[in-house]
C-alpha atoms as a PDB file:
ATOM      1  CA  UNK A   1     -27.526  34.384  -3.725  1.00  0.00           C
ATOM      2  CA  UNK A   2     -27.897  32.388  -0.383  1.00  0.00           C
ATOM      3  CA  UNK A   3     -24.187  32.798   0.137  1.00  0.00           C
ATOM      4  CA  UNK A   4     -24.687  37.083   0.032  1.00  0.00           C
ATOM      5  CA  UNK A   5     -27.717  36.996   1.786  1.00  0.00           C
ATOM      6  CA  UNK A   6     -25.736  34.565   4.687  1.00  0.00           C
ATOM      7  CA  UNK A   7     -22.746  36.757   4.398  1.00  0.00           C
ATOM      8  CA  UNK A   8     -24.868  40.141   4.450  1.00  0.00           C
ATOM      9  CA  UNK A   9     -26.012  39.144   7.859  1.00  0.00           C
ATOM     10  CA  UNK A  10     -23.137  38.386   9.414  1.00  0.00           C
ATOM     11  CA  UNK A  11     -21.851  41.675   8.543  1.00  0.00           C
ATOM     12  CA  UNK A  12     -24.902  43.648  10.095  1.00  0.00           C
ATOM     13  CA  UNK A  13     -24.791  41.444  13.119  1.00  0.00           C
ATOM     14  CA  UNK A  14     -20.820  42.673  13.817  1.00  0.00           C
ATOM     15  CA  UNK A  15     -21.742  46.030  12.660  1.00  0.00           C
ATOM     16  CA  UNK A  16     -24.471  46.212  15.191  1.00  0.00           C
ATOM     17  CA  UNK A  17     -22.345  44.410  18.250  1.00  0.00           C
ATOM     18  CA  UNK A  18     -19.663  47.383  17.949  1.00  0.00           C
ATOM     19  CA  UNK A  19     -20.990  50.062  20.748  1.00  0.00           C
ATOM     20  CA  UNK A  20     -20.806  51.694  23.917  1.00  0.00           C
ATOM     21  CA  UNK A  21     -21.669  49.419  26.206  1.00  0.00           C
ATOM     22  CA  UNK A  22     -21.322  51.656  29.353  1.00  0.00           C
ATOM     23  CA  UNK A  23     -20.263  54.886  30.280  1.00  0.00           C
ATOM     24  CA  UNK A  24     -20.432  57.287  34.019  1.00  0.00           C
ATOM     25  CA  UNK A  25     -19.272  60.879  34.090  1.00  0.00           C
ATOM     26  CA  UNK A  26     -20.728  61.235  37.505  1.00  0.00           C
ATOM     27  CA  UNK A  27     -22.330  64.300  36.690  1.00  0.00           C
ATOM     28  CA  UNK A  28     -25.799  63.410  38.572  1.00  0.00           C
ATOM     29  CA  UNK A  29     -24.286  64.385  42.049  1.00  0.00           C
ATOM     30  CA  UNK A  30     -24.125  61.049  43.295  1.00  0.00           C
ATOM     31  CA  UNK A  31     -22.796  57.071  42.664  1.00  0.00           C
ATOM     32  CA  UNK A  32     -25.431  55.780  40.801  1.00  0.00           C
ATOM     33  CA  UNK A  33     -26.998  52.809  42.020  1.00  0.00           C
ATOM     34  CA  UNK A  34     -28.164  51.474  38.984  1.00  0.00           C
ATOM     35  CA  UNK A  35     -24.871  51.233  37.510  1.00  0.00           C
ATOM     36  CA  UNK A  36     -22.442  50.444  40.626  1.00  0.00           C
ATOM     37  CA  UNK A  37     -22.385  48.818  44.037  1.00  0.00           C
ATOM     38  CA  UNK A  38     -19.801  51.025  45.206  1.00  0.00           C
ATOM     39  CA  UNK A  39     -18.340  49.834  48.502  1.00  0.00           C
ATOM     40  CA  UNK A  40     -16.896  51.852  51.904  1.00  0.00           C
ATOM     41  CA  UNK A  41     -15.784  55.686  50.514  1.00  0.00           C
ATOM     42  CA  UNK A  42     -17.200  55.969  47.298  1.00  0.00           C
ATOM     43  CA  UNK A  43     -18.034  59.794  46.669  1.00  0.00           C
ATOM     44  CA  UNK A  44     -19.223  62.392  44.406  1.00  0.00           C
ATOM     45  CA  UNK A  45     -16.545  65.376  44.743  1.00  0.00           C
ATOM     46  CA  UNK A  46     -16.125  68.487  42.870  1.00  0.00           C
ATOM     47  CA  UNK A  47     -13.731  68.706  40.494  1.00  0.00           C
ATOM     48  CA  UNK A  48     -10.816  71.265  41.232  1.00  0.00           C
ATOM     49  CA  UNK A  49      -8.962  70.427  38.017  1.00  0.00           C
ATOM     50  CA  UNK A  50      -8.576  72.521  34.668  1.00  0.00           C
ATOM     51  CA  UNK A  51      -9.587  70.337  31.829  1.00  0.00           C
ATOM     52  CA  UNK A  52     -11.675  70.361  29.368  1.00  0.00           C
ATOM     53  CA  UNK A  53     -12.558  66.835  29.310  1.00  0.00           C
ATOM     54  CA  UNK A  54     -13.416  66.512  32.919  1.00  0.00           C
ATOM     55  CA  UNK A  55     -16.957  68.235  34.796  1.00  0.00           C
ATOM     56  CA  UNK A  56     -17.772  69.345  37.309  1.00  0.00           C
ATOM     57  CA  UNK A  57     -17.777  66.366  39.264  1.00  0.00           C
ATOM     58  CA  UNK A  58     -15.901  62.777  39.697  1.00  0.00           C
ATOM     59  CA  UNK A  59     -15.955  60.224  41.739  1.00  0.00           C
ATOM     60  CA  UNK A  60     -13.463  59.752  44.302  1.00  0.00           C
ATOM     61  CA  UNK A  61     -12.378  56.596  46.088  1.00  0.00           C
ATOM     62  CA  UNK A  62     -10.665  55.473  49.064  1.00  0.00           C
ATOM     63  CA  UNK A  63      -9.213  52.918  50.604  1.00  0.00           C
ATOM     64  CA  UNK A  64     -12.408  50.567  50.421  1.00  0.00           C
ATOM     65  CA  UNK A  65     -11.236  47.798  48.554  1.00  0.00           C
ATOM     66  CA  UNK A  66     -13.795  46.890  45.674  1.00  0.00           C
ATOM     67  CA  UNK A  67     -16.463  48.034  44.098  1.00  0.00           C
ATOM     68  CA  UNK A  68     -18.162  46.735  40.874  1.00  0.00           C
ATOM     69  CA  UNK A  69     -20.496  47.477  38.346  1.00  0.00           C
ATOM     70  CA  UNK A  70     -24.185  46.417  38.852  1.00  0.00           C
ATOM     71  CA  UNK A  71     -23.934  44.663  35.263  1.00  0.00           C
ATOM     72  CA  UNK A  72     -22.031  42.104  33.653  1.00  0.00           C
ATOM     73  CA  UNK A  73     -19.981  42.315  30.464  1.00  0.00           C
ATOM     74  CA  UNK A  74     -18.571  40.036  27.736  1.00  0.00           C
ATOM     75  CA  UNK A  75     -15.625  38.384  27.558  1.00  0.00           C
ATOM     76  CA  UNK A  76     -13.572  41.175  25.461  1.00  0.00           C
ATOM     77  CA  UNK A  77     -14.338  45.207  25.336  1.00  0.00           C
ATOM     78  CA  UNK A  78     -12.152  47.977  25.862  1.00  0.00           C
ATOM     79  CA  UNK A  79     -12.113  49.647  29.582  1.00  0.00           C
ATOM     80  CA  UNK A  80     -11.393  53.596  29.136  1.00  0.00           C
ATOM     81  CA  UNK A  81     -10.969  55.789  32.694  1.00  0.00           C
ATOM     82  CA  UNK A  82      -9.416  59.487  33.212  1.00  0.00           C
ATOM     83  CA  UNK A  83      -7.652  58.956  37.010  1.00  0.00           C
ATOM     84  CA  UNK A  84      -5.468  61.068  39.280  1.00  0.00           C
ATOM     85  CA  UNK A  85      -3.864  58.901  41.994  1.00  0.00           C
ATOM     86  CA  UNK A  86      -4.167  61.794  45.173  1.00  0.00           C
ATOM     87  CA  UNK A  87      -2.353  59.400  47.549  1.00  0.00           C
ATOM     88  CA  UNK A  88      -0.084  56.580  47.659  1.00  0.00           C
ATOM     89  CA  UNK A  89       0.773  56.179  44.157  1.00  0.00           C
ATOM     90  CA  UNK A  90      -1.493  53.702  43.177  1.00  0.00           C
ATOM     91  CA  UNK A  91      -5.327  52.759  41.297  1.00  0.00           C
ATOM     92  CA  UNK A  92      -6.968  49.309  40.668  1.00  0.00           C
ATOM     93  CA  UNK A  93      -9.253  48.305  37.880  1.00  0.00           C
ATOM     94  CA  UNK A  94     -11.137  45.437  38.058  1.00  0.00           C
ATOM     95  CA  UNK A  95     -12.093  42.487  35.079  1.00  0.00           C
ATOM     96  CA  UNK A  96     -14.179  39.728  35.237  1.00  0.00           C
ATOM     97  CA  UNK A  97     -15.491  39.509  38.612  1.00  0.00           C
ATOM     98  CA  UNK A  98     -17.927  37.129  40.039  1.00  0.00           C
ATOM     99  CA  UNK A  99     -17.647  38.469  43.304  1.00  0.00           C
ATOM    100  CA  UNK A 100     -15.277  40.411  45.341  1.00  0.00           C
ATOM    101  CA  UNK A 101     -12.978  37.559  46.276  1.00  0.00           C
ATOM    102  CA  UNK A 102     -12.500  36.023  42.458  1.00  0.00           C
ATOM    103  CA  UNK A 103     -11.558  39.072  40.121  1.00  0.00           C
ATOM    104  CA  UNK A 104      -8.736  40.070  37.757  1.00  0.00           C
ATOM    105  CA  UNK A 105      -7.735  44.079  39.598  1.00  0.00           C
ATOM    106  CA  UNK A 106      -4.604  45.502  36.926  1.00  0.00           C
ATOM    107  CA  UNK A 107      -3.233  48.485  39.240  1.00  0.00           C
ATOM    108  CA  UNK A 108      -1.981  51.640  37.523  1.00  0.00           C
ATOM    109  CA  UNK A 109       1.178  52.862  40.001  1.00  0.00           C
ATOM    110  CA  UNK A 110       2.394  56.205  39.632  1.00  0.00           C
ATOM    111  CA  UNK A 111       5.159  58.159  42.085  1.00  0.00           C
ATOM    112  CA  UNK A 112       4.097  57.990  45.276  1.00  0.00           C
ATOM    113  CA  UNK A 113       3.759  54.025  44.973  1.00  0.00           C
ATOM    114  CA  UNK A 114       5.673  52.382  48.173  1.00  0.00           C
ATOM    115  CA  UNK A 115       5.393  48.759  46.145  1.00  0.00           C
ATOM    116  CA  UNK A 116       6.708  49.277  42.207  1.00  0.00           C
ATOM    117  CA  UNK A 117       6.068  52.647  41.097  1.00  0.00           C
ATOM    118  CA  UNK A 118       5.939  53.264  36.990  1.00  0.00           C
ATOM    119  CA  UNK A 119       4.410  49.790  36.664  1.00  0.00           C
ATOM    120  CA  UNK A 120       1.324  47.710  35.566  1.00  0.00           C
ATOM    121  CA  UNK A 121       0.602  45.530  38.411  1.00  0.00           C
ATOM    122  CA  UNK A 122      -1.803  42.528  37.081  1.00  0.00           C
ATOM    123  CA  UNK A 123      -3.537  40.836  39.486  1.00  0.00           C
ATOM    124  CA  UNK A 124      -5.134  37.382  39.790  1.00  0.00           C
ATOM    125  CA  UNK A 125      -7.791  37.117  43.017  1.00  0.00           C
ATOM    126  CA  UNK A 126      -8.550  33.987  43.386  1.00  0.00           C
ATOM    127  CA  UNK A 127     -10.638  32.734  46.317  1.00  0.00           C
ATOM    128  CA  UNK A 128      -9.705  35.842  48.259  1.00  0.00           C
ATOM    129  CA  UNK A 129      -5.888  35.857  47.676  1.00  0.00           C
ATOM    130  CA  UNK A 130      -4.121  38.049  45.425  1.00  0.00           C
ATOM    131  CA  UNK A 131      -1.370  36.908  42.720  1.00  0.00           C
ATOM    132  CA  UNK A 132       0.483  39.741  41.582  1.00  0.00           C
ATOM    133  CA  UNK A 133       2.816  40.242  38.693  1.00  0.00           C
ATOM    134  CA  UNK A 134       4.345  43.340  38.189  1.00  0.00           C
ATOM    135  CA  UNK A 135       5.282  44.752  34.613  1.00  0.00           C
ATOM    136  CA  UNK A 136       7.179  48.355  34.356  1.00  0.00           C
ATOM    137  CA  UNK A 137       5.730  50.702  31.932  1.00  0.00           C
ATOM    138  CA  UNK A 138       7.022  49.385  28.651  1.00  0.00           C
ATOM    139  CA  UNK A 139       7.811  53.628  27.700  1.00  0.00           C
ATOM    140  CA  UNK A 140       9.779  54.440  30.901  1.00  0.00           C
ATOM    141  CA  UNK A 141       7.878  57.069  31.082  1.00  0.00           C
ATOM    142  CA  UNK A 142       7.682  58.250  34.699  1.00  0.00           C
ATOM    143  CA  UNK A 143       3.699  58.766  35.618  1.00  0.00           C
ATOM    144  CA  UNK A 144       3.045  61.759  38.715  1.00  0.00           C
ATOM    145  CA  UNK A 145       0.834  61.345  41.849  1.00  0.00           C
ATOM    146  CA  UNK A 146      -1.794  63.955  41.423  1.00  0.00           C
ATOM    147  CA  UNK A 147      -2.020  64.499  37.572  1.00  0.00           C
ATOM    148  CA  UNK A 148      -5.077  63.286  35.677  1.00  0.00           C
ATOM    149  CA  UNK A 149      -4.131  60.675  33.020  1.00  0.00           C
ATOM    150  CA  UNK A 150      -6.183  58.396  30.672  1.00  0.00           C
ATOM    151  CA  UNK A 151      -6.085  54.635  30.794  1.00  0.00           C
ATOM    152  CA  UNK A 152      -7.008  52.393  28.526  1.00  0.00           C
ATOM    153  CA  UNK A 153      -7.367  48.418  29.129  1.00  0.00           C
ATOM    154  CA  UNK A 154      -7.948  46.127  25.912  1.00  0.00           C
ATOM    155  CA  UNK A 155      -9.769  43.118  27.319  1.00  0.00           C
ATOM    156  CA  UNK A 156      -9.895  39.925  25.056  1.00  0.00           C
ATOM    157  CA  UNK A 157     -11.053  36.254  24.979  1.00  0.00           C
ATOM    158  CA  UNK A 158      -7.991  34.700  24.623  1.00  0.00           C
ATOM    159  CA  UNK A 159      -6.749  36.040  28.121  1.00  0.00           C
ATOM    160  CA  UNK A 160      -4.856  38.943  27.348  1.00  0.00           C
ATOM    161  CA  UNK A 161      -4.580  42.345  28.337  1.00  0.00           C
ATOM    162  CA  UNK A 162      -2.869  45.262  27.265  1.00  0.00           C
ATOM    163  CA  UNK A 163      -2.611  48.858  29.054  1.00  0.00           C
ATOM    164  CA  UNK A 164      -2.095  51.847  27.638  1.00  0.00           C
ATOM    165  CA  UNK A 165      -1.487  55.232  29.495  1.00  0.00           C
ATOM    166  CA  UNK A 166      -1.775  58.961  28.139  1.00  0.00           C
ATOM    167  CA  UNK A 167      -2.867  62.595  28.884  1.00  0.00           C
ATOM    168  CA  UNK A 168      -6.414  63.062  30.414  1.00  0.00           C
ATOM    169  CA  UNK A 169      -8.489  63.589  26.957  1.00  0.00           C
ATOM    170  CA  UNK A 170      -6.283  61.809  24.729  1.00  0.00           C
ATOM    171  CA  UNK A 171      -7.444  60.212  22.080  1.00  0.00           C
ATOM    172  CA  UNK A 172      -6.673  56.102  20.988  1.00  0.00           C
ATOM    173  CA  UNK A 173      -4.186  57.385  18.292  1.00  0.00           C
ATOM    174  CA  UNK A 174      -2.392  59.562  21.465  1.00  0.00           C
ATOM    175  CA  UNK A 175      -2.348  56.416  24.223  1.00  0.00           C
ATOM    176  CA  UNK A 176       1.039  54.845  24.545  1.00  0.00           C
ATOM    177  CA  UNK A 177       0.721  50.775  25.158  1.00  0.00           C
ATOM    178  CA  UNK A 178       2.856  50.290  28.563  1.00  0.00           C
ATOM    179  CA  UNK A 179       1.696  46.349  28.997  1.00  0.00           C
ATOM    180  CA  UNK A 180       1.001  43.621  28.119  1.00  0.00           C
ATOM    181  CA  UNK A 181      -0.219  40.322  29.828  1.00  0.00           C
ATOM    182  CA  UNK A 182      -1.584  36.849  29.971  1.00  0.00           C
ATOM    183  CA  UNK A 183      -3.003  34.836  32.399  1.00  0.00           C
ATOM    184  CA  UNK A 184      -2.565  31.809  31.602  1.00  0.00           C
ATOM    185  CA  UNK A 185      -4.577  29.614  34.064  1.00  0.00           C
ATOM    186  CA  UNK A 186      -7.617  31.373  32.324  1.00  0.00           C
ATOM    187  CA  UNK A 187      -8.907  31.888  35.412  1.00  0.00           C
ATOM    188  CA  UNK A 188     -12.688  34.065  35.065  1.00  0.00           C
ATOM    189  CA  UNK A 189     -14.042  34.401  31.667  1.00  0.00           C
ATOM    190  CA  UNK A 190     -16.424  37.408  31.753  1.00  0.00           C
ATOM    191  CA  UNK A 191     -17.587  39.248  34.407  1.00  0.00           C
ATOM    192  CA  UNK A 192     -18.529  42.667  36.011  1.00  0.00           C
ATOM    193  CA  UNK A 193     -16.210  45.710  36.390  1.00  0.00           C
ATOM    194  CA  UNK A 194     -15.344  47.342  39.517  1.00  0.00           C
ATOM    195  CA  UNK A 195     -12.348  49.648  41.228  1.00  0.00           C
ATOM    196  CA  UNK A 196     -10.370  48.798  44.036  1.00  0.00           C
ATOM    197  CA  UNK A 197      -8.279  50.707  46.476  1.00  0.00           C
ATOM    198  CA  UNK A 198      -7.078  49.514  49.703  1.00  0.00           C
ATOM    199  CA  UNK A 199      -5.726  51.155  53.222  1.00  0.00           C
ATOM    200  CA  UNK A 200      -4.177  54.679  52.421  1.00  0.00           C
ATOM    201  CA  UNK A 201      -4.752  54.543  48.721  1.00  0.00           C
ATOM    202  CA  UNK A 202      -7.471  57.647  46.946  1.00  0.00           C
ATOM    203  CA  UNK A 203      -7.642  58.512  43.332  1.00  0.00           C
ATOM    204  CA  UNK A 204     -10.402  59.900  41.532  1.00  0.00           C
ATOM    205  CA  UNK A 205     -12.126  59.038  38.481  1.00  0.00           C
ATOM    206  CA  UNK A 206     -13.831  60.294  35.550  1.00  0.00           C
ATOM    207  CA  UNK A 207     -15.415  59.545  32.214  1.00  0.00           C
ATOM    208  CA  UNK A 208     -15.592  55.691  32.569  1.00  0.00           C
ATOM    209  CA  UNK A 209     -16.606  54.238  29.398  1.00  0.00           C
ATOM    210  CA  UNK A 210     -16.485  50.219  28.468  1.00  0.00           C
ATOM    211  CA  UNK A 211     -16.861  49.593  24.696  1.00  0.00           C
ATOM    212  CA  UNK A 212     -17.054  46.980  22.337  1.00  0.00           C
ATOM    213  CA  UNK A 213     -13.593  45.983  21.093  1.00  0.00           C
ATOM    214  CA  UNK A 214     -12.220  48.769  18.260  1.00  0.00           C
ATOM    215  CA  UNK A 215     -15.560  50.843  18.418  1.00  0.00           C
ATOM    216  CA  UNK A 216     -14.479  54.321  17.736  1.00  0.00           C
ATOM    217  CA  UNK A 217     -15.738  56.264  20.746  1.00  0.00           C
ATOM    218  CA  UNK A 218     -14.295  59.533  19.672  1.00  0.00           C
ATOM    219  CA  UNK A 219     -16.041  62.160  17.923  1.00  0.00           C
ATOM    220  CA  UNK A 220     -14.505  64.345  15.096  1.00  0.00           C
ATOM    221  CA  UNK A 221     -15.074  67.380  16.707  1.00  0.00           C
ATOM    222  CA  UNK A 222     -14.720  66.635  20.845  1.00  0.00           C
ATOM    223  CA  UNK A 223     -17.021  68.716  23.063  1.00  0.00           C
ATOM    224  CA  UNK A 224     -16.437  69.830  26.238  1.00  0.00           C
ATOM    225  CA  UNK A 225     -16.562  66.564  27.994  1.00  0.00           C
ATOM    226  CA  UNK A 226     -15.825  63.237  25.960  1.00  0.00           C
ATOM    227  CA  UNK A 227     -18.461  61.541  27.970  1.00  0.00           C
ATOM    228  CA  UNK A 228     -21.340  63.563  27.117  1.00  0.00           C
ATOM    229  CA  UNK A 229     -20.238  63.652  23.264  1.00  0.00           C
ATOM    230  CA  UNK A 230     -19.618  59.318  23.826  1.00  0.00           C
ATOM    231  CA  UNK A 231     -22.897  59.299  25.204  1.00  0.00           C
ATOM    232  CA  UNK A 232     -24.409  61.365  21.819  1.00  0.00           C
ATOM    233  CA  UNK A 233     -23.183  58.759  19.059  1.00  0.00           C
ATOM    234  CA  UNK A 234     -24.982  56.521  17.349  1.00  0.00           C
ATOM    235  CA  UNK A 235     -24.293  52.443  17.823  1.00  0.00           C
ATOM    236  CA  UNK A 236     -22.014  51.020  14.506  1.00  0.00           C
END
């Protein structure tokens, strides 16, 4: 009976770990404070794009190196972003930073990339200098500059990563895994999340949502916008 009663516990404790543990579809008009410290160009824009998953605004970014989350997170989730690189080819997603100069930033480069275009560049900063190595997408699937896509990043303890890449609204069953990485100097365990772009680079950004690892953040019946319905379901 002790054994069930142990093992029943453990089970709601898991169960109740598996949610949303952040989400922006910067529909409020403005970069909210309480959930970034953006840095240089971070903007609200209107969105000029026809899709159903995106508002009426996203956030756009340029060229002001990196920005991160006001919180924290653990040491594995799953990163989800809908992004349209506007100018040279390229958008970094940060992991695990302390602080601006120690971070993991994994760059999505589309056409329009000068450096390796159709790759995953995975980046170590350590003490203010970058380590880069750069992985092509695993699909050979050529990406465009200035067509909304969906990334996913799987975060996980053991210091691996894996990208995946799809259509803006695409679902987990839909995302194509273009990949895969380790660092293995296990360099920054947990940390806060951020985007960085540098010099000429702007993208824009939508429906950010972090979530524990496997938790099912689509609904069976998608609204309009996947953030609002993601913001709507109930913690597993």
């Amino acid at each position: 009976m002790r054994y069930a009663f142990c093992l029943l516990l453990i089970l709601c404790a898991s169960t109740v770990s598996a949610e949303i543990l952040f989400q922006d579809d910067f529909e409020g008009g403005k970069v909210d404070d309480k959930k970034w410290t953006p840095h240089g160009t971070w903007a609200i824009e209107d969105s000029n794009d026809d899709h159903d998953v995106l508002g009426k605004k996203v956030l756009a970014v340029q060229g002001s190196e990196i920005g991160l989350s006001v919180e924290s997170f653990p040491d594995e989730f799953d990163y989800y972003a809908d992004f349209k690189t506007v100018s040279a080819g390229l958008t970094g997603f940060v992991f695990h930073a302390q602080d601006a100069s120690n971070v993991y930033m994994h760059q999505v480069s589309t056409a329009g990339s000068a450096h390796t275009p159709q790759h995953i560049r995975w980046h170590r900063k350590v003490g203010g200098g970058y380590a880069v190595d750069a992985l092509a997408f695993a699909d050979k699937v050529n990406r465009d500059q200035n067509v909304w896509y969906r990334v996913k990043f799987e975060v996980r303890k053991n210091y691996k990563f894996k990208a995946y890449l799809g259509d803006v609204g695409a679902e987990d069953d839909d995302l194509t895994l273009v990949s895969e990485w380790t660092d293995a100097l296990k360099s920054f365990e947990k940390g806060k999340i951020g985007i960085r772009m540098s010099g000429g680079e702007r993208a824009q950004y939508d429906n950010i949502v972090v979530a524990s690892p496997d938790f099912d953040i689509f609904p069976v019946e998608p609204k309009a916008k996947l953030a609002v319905t993601w913001g709507s379901l109930k913690k597993k």
